[in-house]
Every structure is written in C-alpha cells, then in structure tokens.
N, C-alpha and C. Protein backbone atom coordinates (compact mmCIF):
# COMPACT_ATOMS: atom_id res chain seq x y z
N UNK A 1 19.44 12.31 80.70
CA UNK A 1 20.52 12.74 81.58
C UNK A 1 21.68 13.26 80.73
N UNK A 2 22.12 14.24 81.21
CA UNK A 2 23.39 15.01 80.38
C UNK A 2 24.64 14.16 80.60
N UNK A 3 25.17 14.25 79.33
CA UNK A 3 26.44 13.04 79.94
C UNK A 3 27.66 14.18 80.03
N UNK A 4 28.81 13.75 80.66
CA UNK A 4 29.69 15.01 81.05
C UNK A 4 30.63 14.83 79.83
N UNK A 5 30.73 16.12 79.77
CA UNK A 5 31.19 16.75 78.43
C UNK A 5 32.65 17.35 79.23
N UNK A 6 33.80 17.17 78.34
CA UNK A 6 35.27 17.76 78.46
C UNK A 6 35.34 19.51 78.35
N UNK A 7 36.37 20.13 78.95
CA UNK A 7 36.16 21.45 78.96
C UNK A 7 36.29 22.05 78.18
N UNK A 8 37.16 21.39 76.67
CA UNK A 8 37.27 21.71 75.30
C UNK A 8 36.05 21.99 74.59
N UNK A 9 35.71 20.86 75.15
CA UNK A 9 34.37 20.72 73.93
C UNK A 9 33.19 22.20 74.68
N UNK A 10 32.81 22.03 75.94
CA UNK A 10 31.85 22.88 76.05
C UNK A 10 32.66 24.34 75.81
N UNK A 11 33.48 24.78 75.87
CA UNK A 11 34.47 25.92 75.94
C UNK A 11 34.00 26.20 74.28
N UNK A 12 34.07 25.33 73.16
CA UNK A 12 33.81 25.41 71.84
C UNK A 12 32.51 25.60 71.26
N UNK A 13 31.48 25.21 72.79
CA UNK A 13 30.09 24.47 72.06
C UNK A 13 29.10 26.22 71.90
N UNK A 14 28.48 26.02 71.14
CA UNK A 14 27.99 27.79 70.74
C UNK A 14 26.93 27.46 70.83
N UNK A 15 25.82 26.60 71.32
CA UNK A 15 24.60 26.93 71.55
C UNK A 15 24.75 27.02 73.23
N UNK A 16 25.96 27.22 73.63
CA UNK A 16 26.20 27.90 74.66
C UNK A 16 24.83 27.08 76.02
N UNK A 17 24.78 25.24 75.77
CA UNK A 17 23.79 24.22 76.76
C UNK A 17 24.63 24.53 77.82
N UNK A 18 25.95 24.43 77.93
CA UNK A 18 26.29 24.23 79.42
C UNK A 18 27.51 25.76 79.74
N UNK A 19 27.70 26.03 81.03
CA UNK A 19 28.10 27.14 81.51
C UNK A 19 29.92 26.37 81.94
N UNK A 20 30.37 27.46 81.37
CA UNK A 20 32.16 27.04 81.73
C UNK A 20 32.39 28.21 82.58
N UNK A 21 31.54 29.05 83.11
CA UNK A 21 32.18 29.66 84.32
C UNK A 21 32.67 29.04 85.54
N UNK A 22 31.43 28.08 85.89
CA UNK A 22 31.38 27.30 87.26
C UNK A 22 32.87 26.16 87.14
N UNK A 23 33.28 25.81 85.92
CA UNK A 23 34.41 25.23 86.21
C UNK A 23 35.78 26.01 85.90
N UNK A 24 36.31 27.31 85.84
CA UNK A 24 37.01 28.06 86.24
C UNK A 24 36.67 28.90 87.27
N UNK A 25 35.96 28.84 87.79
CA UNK A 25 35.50 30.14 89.04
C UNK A 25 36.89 30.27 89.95
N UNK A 26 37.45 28.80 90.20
CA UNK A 26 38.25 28.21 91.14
C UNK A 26 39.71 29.38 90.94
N UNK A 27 39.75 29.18 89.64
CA UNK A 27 41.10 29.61 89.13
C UNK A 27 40.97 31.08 88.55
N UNK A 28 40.18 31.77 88.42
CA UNK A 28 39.57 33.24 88.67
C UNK A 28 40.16 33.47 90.09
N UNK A 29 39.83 32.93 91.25
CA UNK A 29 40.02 33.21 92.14
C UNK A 29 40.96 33.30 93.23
N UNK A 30 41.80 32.03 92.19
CA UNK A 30 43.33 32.09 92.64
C UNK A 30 43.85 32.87 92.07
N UNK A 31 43.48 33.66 90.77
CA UNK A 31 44.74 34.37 89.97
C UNK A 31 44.39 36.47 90.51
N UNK A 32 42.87 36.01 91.32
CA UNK A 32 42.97 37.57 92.15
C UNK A 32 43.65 37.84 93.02
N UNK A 33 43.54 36.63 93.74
CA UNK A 33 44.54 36.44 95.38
C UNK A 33 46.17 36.30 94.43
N UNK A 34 46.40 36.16 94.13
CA UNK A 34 47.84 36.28 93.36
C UNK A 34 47.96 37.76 93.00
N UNK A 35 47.61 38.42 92.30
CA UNK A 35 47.23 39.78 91.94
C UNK A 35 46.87 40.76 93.37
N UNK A 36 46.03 40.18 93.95
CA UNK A 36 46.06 41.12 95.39
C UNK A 36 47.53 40.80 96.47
N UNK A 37 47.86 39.92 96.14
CA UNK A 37 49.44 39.97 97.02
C UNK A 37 50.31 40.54 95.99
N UNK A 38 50.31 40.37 94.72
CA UNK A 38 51.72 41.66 94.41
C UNK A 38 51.18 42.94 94.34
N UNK A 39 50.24 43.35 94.43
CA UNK A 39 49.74 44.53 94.92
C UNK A 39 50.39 45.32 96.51
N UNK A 40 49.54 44.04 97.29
CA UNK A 40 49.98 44.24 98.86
C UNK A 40 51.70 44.52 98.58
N UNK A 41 52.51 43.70 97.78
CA UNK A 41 53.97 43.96 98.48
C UNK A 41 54.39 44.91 97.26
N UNK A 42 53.69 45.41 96.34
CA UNK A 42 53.85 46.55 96.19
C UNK A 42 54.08 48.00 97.00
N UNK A 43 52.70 47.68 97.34
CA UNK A 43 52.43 49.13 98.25
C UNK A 43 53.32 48.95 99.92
N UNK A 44 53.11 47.90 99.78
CA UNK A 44 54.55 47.78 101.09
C UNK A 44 55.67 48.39 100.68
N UNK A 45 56.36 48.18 99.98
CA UNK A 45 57.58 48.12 98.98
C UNK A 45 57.85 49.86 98.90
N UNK A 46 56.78 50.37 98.46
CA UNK A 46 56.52 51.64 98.08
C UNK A 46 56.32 52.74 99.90
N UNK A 47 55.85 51.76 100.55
CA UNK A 47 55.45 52.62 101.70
C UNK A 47 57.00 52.98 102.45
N UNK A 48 57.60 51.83 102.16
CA UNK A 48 59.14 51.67 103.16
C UNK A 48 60.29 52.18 102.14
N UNK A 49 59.53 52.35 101.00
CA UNK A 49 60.86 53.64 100.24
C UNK A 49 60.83 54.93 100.27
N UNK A 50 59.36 55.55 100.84
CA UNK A 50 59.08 56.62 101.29
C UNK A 50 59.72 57.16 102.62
N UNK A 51 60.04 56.13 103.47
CA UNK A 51 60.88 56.35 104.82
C UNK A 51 59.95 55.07 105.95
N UNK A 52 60.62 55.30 106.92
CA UNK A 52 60.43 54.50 107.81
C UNK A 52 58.65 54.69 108.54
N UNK A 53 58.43 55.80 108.76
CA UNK A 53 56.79 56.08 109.09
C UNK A 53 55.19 55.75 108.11
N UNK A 54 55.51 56.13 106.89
CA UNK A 54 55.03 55.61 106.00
C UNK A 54 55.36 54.26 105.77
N UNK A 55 56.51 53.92 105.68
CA UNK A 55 56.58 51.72 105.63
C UNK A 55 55.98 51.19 106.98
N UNK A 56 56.16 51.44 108.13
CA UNK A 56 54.99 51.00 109.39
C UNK A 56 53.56 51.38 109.01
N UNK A 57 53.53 52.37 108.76
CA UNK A 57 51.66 52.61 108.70
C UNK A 57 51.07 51.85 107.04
N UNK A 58 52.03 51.85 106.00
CA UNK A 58 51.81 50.87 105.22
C UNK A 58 51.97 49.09 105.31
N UNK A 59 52.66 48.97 106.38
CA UNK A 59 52.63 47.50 107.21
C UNK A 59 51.53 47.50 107.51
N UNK A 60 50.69 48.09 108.31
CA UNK A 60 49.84 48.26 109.43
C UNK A 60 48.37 48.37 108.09
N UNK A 61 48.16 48.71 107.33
CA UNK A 61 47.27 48.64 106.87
C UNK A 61 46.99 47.96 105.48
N UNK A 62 48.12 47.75 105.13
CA UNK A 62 47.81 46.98 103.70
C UNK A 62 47.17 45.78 103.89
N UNK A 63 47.72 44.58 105.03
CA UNK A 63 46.87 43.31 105.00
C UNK A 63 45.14 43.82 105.31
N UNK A 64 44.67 44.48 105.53
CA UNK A 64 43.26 45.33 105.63
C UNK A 64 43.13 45.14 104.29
N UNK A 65 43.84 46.01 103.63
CA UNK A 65 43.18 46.68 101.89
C UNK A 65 43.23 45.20 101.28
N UNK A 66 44.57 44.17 101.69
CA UNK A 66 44.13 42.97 101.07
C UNK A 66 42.88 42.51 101.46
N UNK A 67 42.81 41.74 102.70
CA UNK A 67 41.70 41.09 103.31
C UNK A 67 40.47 41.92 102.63
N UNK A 68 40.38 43.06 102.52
CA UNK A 68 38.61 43.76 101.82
C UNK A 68 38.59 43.02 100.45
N UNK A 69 40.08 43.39 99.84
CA UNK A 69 39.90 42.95 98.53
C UNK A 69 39.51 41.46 97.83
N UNK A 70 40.20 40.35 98.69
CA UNK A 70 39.54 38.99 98.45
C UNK A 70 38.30 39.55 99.00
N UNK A 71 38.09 40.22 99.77
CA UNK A 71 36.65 39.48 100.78
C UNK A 71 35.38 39.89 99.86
N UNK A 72 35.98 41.03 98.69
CA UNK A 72 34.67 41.70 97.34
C UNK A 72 35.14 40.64 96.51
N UNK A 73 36.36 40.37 96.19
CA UNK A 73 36.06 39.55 94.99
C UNK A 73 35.50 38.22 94.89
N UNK A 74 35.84 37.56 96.63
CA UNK A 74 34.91 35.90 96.70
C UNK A 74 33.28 36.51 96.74
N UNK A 75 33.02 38.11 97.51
CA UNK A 75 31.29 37.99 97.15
C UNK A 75 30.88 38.02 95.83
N UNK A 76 31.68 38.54 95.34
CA UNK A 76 31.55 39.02 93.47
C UNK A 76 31.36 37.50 92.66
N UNK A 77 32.17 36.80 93.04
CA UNK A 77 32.33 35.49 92.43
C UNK A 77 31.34 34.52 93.08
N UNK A 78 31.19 34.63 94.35
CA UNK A 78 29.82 34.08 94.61
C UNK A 78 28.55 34.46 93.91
N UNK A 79 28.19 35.72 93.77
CA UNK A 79 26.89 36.22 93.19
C UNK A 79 27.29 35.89 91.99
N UNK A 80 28.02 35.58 90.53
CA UNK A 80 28.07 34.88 89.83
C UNK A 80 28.08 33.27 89.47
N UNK A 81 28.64 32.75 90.50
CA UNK A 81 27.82 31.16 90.73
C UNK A 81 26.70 30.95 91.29
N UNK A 82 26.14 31.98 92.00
CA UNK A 82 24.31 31.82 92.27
C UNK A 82 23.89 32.24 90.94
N UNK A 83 24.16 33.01 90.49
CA UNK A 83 23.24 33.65 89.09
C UNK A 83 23.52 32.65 87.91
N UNK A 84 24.20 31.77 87.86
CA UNK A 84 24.60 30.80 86.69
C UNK A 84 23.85 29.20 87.47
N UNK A 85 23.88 29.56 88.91
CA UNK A 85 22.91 28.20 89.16
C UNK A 85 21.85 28.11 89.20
N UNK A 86 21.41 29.20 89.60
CA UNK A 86 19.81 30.13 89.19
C UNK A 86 19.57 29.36 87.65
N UNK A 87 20.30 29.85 87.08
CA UNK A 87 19.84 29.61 85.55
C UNK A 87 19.93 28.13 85.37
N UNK A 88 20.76 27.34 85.77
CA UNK A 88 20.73 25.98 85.45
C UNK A 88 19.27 25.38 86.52
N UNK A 89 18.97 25.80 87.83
CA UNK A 89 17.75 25.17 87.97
C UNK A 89 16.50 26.00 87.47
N UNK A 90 16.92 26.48 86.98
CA UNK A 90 15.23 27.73 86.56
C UNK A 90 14.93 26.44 84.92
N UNK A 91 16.69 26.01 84.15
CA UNK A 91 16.67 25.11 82.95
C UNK A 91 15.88 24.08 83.21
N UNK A 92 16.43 23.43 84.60
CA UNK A 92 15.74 22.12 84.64
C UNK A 92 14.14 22.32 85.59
N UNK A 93 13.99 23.66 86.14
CA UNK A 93 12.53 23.17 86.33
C UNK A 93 11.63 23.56 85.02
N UNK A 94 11.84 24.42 83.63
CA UNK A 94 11.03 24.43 83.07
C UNK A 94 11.21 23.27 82.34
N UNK A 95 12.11 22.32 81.88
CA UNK A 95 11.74 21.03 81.67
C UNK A 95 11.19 20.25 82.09
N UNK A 96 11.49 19.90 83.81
CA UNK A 96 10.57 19.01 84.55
C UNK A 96 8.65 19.57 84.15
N UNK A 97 8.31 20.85 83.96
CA UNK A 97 7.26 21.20 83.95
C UNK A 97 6.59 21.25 82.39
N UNK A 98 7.69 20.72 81.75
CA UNK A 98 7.21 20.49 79.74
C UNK A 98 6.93 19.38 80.09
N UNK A 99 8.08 18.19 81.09
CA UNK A 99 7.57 16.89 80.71
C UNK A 99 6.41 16.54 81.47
N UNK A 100 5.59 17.42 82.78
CA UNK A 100 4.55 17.09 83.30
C UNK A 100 3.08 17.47 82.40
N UNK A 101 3.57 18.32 81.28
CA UNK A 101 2.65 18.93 80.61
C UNK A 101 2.45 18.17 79.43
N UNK A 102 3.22 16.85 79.64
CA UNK A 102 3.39 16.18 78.12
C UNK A 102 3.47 15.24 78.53
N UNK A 103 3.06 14.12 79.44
CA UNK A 103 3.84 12.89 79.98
C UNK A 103 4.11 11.86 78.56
C-alpha cells in the first residue's frame, strides 16, 4: 500500500510514481475563474467607455463569454483528471495482473 507522501516531496520526486496534477487541479481552476472575471470587467469596462450602446450590449453578453469560458476550462480540466486516472488505474491493474501471474 502506498503511504501518503507530502506535496513537497512528490512535487521533487523524478521517477515521477505519483501525479501532482490531481492535487492542484482545484487551484488551476480557481485562478481561471479569477482570470475570466477580470477579463469579464474588462470588456465591460471597455464596452461602457465606448458609449452607452456598446456598454448595454457588452452587459448583455459578456456573462455568456464568461459562463462558455469556465464551462471549456472545467471540461478541459476534467479530461485531464480522467486521463491521469486512466493512468493510475491502467498502474494498478497491470500490477494486480503481475501479482496474479506470480502469486
């Protein structure tokens, strides 16, 4: 059984046994949604210095361009924690299947 290892140590470890994506994914994902709102009040910002018609229709559509934008980057970040858990059970079934081949 793997005993749990600190984020230092695997962050350092170069035969690269365990994956440190899955324990930042979290904070990847807060620092897009941070990044997609000063974006959003960017282009707000920018729509309502252009004049009053452009700042309504940039009201009116920026929470859109946000909402798409989390909504690619949580699938993006999902299909990278399937593909890194993929690999951790693909690890442990070809072990379970060394130690049936070896009892």
């Amino acid at each position: 059984m793997a005993r749990n290892r600190g984020f230092f140590e695997i962050l350092f470890d170069f035969s690269f046994s365990e994956f440190i994506a899955l324990k930042v994914i979290g904070v990847l994902y807060g620092i897009a949604i941070f990044f997609a709102g000063i974006g959003a009040l960017a282009i707000l910002g920018g729509g309502f210095r252009q004049g009053f018609l452009p700042g309504i229709f940039s009201l009116i559509i920026t929470p859109l361009f946000f909402l798409l934008y989390v909504i690619l980057i949580r699938i993006g970040l999902e299909g990278l924690i399937v593909a890194f858990r993929t690999a951790e059970n693909t690890g442990r079934t070809a072990t379970n299947t060394e130690y049936l081949r070896n009892p």
